[in-house]
Structure formats: C-alpha cells, structure tokens
PDB file of N, CA and C in Angstrom:
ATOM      1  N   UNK A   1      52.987  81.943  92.406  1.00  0.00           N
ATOM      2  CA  UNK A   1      52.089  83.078  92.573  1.00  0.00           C
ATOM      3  C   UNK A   1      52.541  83.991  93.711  1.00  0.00           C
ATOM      4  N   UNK A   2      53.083  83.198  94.897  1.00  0.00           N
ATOM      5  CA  UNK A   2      53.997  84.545  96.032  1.00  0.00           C
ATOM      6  C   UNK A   2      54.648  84.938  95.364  1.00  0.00           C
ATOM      7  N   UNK A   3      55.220  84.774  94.364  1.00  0.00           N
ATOM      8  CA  UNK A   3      56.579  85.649  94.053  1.00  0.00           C
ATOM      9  C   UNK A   3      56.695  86.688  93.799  1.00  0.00           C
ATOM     10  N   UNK A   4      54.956  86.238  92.371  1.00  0.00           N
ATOM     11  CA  UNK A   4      54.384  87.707  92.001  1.00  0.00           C
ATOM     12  C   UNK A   4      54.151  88.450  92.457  1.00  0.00           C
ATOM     13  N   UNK A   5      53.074  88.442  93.516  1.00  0.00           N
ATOM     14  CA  UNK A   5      52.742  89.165  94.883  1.00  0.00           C
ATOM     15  C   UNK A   5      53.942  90.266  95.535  1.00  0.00           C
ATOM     16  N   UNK A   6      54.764  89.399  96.000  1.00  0.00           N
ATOM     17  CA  UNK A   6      55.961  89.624  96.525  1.00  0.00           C
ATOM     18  C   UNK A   6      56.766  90.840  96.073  1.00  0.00           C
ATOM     19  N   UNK A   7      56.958  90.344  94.687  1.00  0.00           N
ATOM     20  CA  UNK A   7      57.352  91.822  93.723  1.00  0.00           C
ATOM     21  C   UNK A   7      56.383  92.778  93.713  1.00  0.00           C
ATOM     22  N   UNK A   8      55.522  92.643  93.563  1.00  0.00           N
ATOM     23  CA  UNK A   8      54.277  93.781  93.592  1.00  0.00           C
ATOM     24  C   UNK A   8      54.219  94.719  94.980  1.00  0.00           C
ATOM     25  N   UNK A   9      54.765  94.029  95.982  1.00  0.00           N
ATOM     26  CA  UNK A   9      54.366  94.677  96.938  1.00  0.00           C
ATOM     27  C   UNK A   9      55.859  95.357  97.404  1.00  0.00           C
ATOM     28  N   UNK A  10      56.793  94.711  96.231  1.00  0.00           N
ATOM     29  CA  UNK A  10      58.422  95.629  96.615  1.00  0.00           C
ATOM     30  C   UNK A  10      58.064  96.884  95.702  1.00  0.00           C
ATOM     31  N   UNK A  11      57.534  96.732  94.743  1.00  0.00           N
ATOM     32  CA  UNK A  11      56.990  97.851  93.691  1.00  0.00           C
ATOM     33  C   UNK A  11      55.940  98.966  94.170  1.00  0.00           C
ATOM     34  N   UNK A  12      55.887  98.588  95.001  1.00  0.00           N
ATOM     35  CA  UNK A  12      54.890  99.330  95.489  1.00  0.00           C
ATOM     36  C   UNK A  12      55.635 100.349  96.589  1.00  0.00           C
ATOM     37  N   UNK A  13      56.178  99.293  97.459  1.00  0.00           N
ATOM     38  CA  UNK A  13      57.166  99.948  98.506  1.00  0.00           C
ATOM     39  C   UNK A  13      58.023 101.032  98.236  1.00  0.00           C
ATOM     40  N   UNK A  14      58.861 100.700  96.356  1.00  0.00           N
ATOM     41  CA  UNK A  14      59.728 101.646  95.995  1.00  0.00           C
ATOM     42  C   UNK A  14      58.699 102.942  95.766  1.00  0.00           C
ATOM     43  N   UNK A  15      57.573 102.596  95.049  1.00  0.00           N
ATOM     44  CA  UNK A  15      56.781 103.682  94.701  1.00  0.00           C
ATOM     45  C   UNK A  15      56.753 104.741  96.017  1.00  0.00           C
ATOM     46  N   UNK A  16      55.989 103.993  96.728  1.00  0.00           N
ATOM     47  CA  UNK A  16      55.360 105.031  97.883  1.00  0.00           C
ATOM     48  C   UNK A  16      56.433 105.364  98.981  1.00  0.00           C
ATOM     49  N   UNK A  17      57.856 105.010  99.038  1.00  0.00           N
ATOM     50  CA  UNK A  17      58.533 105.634  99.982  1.00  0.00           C
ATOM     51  C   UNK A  17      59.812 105.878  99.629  1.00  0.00           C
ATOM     52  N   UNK A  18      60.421 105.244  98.262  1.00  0.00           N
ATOM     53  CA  UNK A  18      61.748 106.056  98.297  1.00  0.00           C
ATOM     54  C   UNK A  18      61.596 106.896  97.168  1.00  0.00           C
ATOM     55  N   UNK A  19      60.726 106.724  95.765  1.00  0.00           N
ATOM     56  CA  UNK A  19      60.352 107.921  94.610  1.00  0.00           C
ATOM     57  C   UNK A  19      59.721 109.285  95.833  1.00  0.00           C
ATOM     58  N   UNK A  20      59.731 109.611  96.444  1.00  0.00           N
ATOM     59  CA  UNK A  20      59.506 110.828  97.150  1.00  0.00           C
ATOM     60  C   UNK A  20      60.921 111.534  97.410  1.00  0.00           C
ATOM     61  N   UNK A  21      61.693 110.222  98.491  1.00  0.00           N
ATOM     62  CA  UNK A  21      62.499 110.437  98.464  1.00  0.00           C
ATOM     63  C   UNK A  21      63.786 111.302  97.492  1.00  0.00           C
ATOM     64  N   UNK A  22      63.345 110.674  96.720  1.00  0.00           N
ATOM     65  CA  UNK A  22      64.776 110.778  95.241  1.00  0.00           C
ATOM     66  C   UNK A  22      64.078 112.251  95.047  1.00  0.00           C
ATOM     67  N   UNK A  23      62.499 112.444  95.186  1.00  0.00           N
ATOM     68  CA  UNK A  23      62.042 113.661  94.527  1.00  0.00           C
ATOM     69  C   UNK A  23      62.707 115.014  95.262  1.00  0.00           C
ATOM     70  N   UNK A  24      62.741 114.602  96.315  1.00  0.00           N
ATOM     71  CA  UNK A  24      62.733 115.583  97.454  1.00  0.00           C
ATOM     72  C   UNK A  24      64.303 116.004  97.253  1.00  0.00           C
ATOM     73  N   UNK A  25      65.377 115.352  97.300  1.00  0.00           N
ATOM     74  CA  UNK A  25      66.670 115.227  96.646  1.00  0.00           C
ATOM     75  C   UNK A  25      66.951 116.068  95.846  1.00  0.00           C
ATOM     76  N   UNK A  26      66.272 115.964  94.737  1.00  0.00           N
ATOM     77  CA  UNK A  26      66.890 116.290  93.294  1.00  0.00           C
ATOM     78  C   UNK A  26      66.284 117.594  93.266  1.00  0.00           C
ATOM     79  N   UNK A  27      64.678 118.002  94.002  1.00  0.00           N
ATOM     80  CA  UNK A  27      64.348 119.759  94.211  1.00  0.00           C
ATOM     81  C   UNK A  27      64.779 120.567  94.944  1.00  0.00           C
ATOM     82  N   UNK A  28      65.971 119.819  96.255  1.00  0.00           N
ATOM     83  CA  UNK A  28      66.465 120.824  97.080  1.00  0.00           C
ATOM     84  C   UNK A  28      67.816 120.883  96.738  1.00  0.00           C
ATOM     85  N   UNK A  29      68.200 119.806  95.751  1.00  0.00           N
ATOM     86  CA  UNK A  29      69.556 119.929  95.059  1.00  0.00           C
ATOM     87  C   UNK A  29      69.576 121.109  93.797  1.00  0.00           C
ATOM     88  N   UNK A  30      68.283 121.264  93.467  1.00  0.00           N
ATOM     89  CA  UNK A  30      67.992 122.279  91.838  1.00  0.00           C
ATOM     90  C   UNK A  30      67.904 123.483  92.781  1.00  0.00           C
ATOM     91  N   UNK A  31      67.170 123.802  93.849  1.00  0.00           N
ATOM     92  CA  UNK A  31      66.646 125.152  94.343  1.00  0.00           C
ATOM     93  C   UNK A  31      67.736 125.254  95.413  1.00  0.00           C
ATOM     94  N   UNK A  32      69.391 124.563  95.486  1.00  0.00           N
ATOM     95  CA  UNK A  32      70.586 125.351  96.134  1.00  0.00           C
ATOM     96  C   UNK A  32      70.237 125.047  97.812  1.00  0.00           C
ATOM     97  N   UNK A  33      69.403 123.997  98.436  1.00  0.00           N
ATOM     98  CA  UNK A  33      69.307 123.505  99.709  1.00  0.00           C
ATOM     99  C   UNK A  33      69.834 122.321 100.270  1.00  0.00           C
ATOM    100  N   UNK A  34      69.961 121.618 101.474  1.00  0.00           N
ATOM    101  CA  UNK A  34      70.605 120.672 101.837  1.00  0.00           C
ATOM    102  C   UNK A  34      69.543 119.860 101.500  1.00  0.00           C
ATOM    103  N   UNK A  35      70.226 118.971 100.150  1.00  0.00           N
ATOM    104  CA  UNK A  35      69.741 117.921  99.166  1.00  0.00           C
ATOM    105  C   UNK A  35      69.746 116.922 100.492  1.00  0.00           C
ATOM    106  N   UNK A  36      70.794 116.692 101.164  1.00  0.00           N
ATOM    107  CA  UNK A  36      70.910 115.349 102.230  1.00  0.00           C
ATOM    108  C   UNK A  36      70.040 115.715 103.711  1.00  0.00           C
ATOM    109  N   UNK A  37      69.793 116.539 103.901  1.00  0.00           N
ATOM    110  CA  UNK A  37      69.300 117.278 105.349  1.00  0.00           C
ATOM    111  C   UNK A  37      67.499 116.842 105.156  1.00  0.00           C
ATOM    112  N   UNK A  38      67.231 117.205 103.986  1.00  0.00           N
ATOM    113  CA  UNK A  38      66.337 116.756 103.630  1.00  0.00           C
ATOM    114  C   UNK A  38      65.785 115.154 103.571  1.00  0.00           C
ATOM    115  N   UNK A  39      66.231 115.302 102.966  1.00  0.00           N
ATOM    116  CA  UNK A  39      66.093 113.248 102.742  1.00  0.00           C
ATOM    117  C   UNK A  39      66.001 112.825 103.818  1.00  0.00           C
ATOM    118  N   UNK A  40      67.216 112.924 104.794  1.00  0.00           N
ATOM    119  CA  UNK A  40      67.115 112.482 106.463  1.00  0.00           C
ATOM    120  C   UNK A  40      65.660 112.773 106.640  1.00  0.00           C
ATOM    121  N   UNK A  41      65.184 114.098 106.735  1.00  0.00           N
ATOM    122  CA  UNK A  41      64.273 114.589 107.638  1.00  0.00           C
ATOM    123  C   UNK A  41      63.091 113.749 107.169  1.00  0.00           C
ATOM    124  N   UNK A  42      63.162 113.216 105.760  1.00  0.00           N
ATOM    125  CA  UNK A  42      62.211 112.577 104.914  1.00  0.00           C
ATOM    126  C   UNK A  42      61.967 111.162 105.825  1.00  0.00           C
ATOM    127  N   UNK A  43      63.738 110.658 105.525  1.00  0.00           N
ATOM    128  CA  UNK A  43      63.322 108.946 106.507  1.00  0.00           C
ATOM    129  C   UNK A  43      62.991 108.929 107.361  1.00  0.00           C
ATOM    130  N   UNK A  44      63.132 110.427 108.496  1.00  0.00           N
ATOM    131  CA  UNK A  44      62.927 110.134 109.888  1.00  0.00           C
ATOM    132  C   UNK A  44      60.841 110.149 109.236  1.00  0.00           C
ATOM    133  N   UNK A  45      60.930 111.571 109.434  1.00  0.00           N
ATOM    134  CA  UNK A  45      59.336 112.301 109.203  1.00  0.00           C
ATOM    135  C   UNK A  45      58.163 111.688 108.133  1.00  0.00           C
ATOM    136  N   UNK A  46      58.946 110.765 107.286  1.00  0.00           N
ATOM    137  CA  UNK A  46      58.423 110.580 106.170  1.00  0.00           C
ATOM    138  C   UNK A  46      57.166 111.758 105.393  1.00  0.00           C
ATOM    139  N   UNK A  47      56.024 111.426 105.419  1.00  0.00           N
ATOM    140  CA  UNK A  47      54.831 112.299 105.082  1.00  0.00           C
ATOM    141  C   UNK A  47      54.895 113.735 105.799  1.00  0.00           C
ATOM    142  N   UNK A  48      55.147 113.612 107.015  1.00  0.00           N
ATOM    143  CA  UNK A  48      55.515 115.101 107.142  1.00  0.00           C
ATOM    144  C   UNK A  48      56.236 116.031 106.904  1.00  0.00           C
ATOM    145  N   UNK A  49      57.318 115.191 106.788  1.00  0.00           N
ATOM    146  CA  UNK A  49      58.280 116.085 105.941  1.00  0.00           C
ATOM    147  C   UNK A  49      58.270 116.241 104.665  1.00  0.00           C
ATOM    148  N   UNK A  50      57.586 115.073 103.992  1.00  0.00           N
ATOM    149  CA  UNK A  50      57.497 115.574 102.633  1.00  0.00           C
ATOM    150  C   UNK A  50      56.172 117.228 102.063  1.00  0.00           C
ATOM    151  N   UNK A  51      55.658 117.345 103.423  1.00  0.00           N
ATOM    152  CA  UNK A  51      54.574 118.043 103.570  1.00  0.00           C
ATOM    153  C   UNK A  51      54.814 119.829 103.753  1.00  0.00           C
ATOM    154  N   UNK A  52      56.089 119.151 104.869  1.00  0.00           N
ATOM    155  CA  UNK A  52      57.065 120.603 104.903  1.00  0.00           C
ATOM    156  C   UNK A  52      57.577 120.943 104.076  1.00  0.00           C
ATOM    157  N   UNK A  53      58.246 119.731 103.855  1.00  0.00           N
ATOM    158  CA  UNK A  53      59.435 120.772 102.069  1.00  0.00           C
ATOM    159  C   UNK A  53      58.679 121.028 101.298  1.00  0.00           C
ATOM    160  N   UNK A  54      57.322 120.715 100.755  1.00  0.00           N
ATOM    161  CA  UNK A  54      56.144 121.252  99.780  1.00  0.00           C
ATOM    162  C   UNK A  54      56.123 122.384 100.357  1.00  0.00           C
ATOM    163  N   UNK A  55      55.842 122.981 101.582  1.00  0.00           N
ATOM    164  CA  UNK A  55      55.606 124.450 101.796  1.00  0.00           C
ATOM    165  C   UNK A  55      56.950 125.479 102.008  1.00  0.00           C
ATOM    166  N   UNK A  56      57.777 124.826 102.760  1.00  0.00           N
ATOM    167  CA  UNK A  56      58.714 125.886 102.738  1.00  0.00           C
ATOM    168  C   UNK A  56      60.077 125.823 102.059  1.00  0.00           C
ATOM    169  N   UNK A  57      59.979 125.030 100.635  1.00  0.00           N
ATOM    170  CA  UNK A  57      61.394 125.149  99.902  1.00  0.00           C
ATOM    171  C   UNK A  57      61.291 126.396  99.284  1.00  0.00           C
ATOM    172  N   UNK A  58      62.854 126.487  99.270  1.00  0.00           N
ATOM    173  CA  UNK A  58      62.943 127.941  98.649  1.00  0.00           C
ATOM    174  C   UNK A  58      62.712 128.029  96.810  1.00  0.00           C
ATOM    175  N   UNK A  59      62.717 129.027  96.543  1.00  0.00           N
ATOM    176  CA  UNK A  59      62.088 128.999  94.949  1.00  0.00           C
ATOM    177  C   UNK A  59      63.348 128.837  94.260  1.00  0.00           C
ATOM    178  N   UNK A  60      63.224 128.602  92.865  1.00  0.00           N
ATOM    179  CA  UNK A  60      64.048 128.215  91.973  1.00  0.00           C
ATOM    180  C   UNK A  60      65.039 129.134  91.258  1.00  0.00           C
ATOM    181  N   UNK A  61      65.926 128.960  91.355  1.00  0.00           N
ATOM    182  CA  UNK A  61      66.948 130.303  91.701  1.00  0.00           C
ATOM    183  C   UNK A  61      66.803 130.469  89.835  1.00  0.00           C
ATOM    184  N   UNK A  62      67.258 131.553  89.366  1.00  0.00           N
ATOM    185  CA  UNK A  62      66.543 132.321  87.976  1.00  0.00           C
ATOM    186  C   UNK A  62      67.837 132.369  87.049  1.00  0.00           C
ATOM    187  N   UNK A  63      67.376 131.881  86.113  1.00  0.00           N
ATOM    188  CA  UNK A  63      68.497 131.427  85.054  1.00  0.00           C
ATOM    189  C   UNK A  63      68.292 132.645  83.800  1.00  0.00           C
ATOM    190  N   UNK A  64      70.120 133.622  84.441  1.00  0.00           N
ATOM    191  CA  UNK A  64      69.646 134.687  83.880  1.00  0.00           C
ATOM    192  C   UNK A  64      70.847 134.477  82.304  1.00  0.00           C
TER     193      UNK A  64
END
C-alpha cells in the first residue's frame, strides 16, 4: 500500500511542478522568447514566475 501512495504522490509532484514547467517552455519557444531563461526563472521563482510569464509574454507571432 506505500508504494501506491508513493507513486501518487510522484504523480502528483510531476503534475504540479514540472507540467508548468514543460508549459512555460514550449509558449516561449512558439512566441520566439528565451524558452531556457524562462524555465530557470520557473525553478528558481516557481509560482511567481509562472505568474509573470502569464502577464508579460509576448504575443504569438502571425502566420502570414
């Protein structure tokens, strides 16, 4: 029964701190920003930074 637990709570871990991560990545890699500058600022800042790049990423460059 720990084991289960155990996994549940690695599942959880991936959920709530590196799927942000990867998110944060792959929108400043699409909208032409430092994909890696980010992420850092993510591991250091975690929630705050994910709070910042919600407000000040740049918009999605236009697929003409």
């Amino acid at each position: 029964m720990e084991g289960i637990v155990g996994v549940g709570y690695l599942a959880l871990f991936v959920a709530v701190w590196i799927l942000p991560g990867v998110w944060i990545h792959n929108d400043a890699q699409r909208r032409g920003a430092n994909a890696v500058g980010w992420v850092i600022a993510y591991l250091v800042g975690n929630l705050l930074a994910l709070l910042i790049w919600v407000f000040v990423r740049p918009p999605l460059p236009r697929a003409d």
